[in-house]
Protein backbone atom coordinates (compact mmCIF):
# COMPACT_ATOMS: atom_id res chain seq x y z
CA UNK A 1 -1.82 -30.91 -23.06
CA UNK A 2 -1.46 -27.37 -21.65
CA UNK A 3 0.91 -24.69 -23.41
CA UNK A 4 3.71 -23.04 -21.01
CA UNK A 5 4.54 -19.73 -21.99
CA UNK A 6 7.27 -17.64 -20.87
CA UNK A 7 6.91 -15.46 -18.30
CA UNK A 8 8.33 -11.99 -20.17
CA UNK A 9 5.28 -12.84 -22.79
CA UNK A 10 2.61 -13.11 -20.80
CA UNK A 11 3.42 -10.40 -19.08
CA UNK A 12 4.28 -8.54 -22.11
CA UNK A 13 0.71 -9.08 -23.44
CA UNK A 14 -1.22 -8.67 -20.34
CA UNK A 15 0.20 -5.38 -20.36
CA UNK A 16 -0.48 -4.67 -23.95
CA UNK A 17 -4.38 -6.17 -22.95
CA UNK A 18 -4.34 -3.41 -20.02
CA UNK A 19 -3.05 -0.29 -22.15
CA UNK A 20 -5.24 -1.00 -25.04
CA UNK A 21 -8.60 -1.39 -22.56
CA UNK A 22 -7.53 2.26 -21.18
CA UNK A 23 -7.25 4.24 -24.72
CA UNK A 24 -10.74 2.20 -24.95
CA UNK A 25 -11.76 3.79 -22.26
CA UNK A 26 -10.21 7.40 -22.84
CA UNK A 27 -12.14 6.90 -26.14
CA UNK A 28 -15.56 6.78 -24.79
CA UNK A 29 -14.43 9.44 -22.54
CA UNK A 30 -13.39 11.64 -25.52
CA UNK A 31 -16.42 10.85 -27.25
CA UNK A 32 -18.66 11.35 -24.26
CA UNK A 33 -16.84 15.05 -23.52
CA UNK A 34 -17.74 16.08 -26.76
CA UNK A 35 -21.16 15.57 -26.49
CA UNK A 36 -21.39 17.42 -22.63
CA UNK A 37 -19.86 20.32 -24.14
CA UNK A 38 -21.82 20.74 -26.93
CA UNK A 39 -24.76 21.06 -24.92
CA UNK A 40 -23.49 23.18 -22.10
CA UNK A 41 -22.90 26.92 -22.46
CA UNK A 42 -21.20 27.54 -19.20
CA UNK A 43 -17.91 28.70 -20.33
CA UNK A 44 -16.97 26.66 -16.85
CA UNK A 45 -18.22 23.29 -17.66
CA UNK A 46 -16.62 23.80 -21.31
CA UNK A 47 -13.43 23.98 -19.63
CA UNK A 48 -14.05 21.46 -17.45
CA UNK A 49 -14.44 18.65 -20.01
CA UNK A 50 -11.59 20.02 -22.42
CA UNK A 51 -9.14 19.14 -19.69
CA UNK A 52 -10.55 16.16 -18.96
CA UNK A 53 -10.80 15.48 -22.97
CA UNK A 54 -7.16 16.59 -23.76
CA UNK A 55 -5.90 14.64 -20.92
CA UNK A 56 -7.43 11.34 -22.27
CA UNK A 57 -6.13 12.62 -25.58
CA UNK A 58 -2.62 13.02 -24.09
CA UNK A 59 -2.91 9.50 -22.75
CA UNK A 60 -3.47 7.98 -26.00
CA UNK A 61 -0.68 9.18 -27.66
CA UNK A 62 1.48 8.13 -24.94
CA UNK A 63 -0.10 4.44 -25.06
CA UNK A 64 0.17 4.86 -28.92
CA UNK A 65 3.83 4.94 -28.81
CA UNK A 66 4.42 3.00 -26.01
CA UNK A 67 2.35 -0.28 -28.16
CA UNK A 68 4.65 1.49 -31.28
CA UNK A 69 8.23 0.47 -29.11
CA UNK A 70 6.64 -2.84 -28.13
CA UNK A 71 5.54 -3.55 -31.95
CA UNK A 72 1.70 -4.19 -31.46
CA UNK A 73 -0.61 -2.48 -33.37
């Protein structure tokens, strides 16, 4: 016997599935910055990965809250 689930769930958690694989992703991008910069002295390239580290940051906190409002955690 197959379960039918409304429509506004699934959706509901398939978009709760996709924000939480992205913050997964910004993670290992965070995580991964940190590391390049650490090893590069090129005031450039230091630059280069903050922005690209506080914009995954950025991200986060916006999933964060938006997973807050829907009540996941």
């Amino acid at each position: 016997m197959e379960e039918v689930y409304p429509k506004d769930t699934v959706d509901k958690y398939v978009l709760i599935g996709f924000l939480k694989s992205i913050k997964n992703n910004n993670n290992i991008h965070i995580r991964s910055y940190l590391e390049d910069v650490s090893k590069n002295d090129d005031d450039y390239k230091q630059g280069y990965y903050k922005g690209f580290r506080d914009i995954a940051e950025n991200q986060n906190r916006l999933i964060d809250n938006v997973l807050k409002k829907m009540e996941v955690e």
